[in-house]
PDB file of N, CA and C in Angstrom:
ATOM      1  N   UNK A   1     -50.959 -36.793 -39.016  1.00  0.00           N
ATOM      2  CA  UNK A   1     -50.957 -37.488 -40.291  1.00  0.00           C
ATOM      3  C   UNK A   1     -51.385 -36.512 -41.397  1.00  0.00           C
ATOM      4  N   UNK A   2     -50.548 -36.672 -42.213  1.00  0.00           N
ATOM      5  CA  UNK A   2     -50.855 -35.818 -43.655  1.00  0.00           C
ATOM      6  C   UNK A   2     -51.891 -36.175 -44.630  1.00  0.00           C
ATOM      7  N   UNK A   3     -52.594 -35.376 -45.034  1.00  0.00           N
ATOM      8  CA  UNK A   3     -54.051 -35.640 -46.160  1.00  0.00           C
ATOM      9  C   UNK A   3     -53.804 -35.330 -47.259  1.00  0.00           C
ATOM     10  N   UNK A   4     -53.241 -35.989 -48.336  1.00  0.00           N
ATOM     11  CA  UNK A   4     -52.587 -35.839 -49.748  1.00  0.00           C
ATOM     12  C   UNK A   4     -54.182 -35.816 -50.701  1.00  0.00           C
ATOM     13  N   UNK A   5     -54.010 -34.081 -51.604  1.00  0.00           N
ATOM     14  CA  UNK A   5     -55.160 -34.165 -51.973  1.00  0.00           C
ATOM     15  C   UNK A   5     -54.866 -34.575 -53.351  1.00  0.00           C
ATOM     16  N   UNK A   6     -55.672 -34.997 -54.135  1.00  0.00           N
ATOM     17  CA  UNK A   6     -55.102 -35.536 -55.987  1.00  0.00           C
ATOM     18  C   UNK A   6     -56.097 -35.092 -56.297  1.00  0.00           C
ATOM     19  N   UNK A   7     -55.941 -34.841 -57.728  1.00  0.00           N
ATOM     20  CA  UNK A   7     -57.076 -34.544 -59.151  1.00  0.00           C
ATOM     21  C   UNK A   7     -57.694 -35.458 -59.183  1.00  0.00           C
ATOM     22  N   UNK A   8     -59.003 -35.784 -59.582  1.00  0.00           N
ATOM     23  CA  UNK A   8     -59.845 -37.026 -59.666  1.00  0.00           C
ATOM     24  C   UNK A   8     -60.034 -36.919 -61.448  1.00  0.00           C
ATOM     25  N   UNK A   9     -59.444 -36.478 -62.049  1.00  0.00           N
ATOM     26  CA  UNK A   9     -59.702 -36.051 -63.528  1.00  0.00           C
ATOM     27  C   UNK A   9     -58.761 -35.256 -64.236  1.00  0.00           C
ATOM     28  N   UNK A  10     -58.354 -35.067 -65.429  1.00  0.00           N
ATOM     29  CA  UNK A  10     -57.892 -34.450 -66.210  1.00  0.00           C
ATOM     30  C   UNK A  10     -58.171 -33.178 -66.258  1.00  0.00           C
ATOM     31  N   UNK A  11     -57.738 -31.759 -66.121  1.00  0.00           N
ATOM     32  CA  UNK A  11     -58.063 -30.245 -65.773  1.00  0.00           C
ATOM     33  C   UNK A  11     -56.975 -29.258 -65.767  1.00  0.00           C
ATOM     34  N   UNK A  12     -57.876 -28.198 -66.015  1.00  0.00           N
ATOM     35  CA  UNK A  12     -56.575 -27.046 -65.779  1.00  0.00           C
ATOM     36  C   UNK A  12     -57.350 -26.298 -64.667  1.00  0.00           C
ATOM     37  N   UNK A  13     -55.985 -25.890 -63.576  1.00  0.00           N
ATOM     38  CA  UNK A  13     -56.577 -25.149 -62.821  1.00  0.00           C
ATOM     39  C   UNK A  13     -56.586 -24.001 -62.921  1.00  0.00           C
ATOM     40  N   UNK A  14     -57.975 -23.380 -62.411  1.00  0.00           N
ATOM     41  CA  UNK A  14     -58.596 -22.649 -62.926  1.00  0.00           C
ATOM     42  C   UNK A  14     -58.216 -21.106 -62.217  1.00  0.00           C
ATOM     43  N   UNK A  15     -58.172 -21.619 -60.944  1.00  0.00           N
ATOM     44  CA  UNK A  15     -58.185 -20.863 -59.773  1.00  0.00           C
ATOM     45  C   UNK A  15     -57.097 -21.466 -58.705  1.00  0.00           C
ATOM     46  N   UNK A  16     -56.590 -20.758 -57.934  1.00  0.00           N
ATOM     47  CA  UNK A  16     -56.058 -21.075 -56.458  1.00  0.00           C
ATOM     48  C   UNK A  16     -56.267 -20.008 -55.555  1.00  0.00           C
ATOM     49  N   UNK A  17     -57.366 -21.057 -54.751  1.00  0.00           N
ATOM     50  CA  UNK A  17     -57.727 -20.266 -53.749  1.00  0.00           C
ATOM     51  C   UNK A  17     -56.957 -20.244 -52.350  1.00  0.00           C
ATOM     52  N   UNK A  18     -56.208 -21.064 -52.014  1.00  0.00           N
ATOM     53  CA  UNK A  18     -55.276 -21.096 -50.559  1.00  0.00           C
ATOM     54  C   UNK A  18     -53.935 -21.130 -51.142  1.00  0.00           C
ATOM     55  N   UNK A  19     -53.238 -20.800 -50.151  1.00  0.00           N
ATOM     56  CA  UNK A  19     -51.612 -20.600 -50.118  1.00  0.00           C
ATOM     57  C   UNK A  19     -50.926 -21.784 -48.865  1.00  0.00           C
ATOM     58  N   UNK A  20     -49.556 -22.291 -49.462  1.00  0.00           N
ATOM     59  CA  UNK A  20     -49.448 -22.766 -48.281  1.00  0.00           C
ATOM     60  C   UNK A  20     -48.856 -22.171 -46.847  1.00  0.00           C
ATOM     61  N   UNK A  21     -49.050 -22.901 -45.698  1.00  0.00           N
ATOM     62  CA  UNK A  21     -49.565 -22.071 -44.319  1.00  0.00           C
ATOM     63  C   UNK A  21     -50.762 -21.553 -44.051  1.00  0.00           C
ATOM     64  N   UNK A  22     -51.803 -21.821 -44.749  1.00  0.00           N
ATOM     65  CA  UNK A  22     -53.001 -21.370 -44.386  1.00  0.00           C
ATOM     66  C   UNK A  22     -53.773 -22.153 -43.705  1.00  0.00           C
ATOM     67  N   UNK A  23     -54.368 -21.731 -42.908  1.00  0.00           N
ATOM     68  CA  UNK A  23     -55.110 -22.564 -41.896  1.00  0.00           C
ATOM     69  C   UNK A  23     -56.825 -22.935 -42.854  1.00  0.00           C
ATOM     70  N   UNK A  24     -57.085 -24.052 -43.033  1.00  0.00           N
ATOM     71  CA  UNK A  24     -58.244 -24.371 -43.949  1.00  0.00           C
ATOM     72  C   UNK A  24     -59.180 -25.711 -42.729  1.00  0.00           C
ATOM     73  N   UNK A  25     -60.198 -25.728 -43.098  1.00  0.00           N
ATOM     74  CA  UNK A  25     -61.244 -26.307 -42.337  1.00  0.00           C
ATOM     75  C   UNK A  25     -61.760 -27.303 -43.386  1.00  0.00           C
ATOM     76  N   UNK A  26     -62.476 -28.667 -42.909  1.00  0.00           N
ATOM     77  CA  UNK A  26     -62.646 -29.813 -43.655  1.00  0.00           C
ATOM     78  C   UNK A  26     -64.096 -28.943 -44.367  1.00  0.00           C
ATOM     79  N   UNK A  27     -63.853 -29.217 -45.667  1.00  0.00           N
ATOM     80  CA  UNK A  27     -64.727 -28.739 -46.952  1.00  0.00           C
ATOM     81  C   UNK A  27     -64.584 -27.370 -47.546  1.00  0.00           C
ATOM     82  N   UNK A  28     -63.300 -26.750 -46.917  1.00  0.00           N
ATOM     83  CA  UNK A  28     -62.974 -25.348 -47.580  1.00  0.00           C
ATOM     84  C   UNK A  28     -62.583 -25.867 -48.787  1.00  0.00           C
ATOM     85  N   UNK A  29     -62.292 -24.643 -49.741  1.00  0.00           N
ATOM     86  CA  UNK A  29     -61.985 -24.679 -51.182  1.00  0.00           C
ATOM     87  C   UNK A  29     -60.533 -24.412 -51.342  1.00  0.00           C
ATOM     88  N   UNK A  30     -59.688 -26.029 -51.942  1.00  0.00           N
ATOM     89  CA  UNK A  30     -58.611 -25.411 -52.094  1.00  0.00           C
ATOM     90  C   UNK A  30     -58.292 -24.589 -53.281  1.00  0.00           C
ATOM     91  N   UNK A  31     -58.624 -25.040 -54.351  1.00  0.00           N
ATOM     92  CA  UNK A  31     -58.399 -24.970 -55.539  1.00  0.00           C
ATOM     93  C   UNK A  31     -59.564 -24.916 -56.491  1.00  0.00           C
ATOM     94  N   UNK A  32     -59.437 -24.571 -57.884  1.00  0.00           N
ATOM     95  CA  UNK A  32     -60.823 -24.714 -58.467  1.00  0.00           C
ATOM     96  C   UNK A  32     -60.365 -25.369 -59.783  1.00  0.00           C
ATOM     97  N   UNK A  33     -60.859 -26.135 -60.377  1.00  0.00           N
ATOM     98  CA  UNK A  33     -60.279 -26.930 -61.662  1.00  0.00           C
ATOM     99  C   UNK A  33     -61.406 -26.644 -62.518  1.00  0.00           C
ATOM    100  N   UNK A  34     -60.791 -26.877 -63.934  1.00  0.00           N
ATOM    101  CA  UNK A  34     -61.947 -26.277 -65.179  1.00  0.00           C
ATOM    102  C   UNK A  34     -61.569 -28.026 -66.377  1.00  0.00           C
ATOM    103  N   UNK A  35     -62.935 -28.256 -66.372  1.00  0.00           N
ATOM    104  CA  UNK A  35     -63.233 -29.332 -67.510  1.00  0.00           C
ATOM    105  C   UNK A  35     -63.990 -29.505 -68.358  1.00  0.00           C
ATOM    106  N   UNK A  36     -64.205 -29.242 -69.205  1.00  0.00           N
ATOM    107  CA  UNK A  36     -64.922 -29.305 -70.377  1.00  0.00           C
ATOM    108  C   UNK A  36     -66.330 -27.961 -69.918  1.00  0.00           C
ATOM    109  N   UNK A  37     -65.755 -26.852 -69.814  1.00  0.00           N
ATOM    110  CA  UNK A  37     -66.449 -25.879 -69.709  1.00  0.00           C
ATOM    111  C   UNK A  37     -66.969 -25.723 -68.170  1.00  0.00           C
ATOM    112  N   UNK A  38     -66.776 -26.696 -66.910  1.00  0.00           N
ATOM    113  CA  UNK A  38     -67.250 -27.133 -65.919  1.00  0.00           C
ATOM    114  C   UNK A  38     -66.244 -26.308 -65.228  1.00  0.00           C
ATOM    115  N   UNK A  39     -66.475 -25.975 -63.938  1.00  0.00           N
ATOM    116  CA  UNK A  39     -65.752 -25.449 -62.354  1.00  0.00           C
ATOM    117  C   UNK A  39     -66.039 -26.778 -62.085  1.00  0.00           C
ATOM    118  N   UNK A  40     -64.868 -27.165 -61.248  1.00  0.00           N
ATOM    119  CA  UNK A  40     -64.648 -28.051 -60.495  1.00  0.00           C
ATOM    120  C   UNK A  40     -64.017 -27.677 -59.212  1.00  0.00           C
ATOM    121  N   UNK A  41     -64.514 -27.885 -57.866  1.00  0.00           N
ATOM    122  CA  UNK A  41     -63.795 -27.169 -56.728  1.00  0.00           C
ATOM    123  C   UNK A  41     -63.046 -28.097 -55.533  1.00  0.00           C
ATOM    124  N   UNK A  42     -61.946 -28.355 -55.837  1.00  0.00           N
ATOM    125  CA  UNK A  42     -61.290 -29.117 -55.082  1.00  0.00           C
ATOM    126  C   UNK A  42     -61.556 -28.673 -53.499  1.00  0.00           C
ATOM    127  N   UNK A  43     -62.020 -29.875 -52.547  1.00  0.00           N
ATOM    128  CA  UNK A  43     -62.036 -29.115 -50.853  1.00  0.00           C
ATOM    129  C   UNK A  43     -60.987 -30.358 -50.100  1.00  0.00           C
ATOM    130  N   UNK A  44     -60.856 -29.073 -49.301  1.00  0.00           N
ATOM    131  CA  UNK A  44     -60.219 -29.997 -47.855  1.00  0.00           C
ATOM    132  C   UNK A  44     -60.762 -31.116 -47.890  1.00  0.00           C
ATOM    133  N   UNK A  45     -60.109 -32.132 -47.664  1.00  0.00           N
ATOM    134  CA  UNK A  45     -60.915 -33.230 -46.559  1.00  0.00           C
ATOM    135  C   UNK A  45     -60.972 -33.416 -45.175  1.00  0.00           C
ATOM    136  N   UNK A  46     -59.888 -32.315 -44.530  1.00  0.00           N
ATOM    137  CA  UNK A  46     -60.151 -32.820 -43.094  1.00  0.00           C
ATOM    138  C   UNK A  46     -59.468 -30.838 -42.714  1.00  0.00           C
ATOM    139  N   UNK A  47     -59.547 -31.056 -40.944  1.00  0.00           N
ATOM    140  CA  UNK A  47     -59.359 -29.636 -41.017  1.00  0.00           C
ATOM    141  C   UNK A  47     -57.645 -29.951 -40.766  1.00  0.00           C
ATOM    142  N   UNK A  48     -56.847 -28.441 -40.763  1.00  0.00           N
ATOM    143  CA  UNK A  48     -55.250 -28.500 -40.610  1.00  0.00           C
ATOM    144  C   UNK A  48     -54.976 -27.299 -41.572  1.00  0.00           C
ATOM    145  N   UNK A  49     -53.787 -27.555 -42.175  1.00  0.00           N
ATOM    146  CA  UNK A  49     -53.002 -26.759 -42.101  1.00  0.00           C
ATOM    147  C   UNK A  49     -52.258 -26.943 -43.261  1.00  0.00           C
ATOM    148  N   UNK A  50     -52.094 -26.237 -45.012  1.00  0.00           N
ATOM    149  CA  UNK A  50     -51.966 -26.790 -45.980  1.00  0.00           C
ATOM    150  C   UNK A  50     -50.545 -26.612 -46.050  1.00  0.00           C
ATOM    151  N   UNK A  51     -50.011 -27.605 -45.872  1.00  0.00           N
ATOM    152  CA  UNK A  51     -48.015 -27.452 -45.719  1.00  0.00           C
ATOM    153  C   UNK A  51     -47.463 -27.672 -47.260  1.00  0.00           C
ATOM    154  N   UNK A  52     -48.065 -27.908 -48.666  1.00  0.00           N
ATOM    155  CA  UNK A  52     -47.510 -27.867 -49.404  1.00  0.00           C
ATOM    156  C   UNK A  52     -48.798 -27.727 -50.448  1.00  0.00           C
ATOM    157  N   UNK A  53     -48.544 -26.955 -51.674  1.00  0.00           N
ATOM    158  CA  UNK A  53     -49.701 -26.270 -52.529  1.00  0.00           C
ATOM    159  C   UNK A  53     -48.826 -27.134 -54.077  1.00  0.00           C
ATOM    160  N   UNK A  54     -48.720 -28.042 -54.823  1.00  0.00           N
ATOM    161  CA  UNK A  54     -48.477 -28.578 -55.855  1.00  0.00           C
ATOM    162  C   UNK A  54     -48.767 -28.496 -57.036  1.00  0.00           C
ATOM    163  N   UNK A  55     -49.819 -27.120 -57.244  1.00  0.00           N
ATOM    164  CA  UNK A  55     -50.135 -26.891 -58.668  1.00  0.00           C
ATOM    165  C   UNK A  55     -50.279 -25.004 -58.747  1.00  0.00           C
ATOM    166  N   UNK A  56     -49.902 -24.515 -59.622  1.00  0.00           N
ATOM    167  CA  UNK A  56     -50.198 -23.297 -59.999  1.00  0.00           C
ATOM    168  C   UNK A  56     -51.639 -22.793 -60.813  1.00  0.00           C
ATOM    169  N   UNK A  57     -52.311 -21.702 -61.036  1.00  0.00           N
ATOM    170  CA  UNK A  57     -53.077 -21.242 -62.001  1.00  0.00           C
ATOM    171  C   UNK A  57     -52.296 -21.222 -63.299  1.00  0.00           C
ATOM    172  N   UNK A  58     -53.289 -21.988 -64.387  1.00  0.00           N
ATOM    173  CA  UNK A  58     -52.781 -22.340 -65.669  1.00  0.00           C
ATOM    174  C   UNK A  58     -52.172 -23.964 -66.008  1.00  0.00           C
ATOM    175  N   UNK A  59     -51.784 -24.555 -64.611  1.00  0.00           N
ATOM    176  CA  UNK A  59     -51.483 -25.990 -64.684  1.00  0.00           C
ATOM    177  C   UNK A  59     -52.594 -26.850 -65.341  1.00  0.00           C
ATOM    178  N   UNK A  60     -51.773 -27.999 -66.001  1.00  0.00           N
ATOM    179  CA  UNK A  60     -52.562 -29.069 -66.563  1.00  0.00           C
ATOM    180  C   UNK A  60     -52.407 -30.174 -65.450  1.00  0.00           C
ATOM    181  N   UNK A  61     -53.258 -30.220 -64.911  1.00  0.00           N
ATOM    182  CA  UNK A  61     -53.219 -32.112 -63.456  1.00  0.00           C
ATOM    183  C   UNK A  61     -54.112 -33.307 -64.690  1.00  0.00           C
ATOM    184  N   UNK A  62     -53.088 -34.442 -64.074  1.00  0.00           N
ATOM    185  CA  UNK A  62     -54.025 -35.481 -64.728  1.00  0.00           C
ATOM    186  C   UNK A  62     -54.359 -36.229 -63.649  1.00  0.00           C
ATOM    187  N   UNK A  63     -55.090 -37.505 -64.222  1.00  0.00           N
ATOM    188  CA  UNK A  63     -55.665 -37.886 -62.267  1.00  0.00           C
ATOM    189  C   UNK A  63     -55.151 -38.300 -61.929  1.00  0.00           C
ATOM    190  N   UNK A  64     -55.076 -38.518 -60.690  1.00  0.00           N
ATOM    191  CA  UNK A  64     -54.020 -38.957 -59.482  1.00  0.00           C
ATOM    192  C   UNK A  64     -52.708 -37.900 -59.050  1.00  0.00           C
ATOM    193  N   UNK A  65     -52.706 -36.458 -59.668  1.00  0.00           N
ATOM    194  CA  UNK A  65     -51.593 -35.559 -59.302  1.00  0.00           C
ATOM    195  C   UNK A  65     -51.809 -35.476 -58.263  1.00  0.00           C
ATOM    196  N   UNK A  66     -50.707 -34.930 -57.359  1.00  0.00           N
ATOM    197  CA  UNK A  66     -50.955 -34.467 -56.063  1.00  0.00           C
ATOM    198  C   UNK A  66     -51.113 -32.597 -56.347  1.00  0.00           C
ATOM    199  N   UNK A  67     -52.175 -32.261 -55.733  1.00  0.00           N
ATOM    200  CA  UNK A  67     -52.827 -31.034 -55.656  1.00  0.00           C
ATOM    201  C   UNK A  67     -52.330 -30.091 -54.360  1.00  0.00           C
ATOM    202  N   UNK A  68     -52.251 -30.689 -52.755  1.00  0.00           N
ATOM    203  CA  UNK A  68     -52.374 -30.406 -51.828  1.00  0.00           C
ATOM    204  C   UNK A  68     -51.810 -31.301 -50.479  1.00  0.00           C
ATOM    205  N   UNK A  69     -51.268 -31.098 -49.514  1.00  0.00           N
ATOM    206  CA  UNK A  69     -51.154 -31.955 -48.570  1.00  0.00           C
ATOM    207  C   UNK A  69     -51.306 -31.251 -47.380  1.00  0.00           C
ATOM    208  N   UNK A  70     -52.465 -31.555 -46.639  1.00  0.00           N
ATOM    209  CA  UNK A  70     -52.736 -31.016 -45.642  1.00  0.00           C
ATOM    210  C   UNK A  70     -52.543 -31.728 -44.485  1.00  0.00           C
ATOM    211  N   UNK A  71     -52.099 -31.010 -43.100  1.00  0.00           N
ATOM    212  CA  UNK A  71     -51.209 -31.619 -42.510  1.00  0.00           C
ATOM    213  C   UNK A  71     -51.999 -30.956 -40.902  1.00  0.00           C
TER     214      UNK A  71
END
């Protein structure tokens, strides 16, 4: 079963830290989002295997985008 990750907020990302095919563990860092001067660090929720990466460095996510789907 697939783990669809979303923005919980309005952000630009800041950072991307995984690629997809990377093997990631529940609470690694996928991504890092920037809000009102804040890091925000998107993590895994479970462990697997990130089969699709949905945002670039420089993207605007609003909430509910899909970020990640880990599989």
């Amino acid at each position: 079963m697939a783990d669809e990750i979303r923005a919980e907020m309005v952000a630009n990302v800041w950072k991307v830290v995984t690629a997809p095919g990377a093997t990631v563990a529940e609470g690694d860092t996928l991504v890092i989002l920037e809000s009102m001067k804040m890091e925000i660090p998107v993590i895994a929720e479970s462990d697997g295997t990130v089969s699709q990466l949905a945002v670039n460095e420089g993207d605007v996510v609003q909430e509910g985008d899909l970020i990640a789907v880990i599989s």
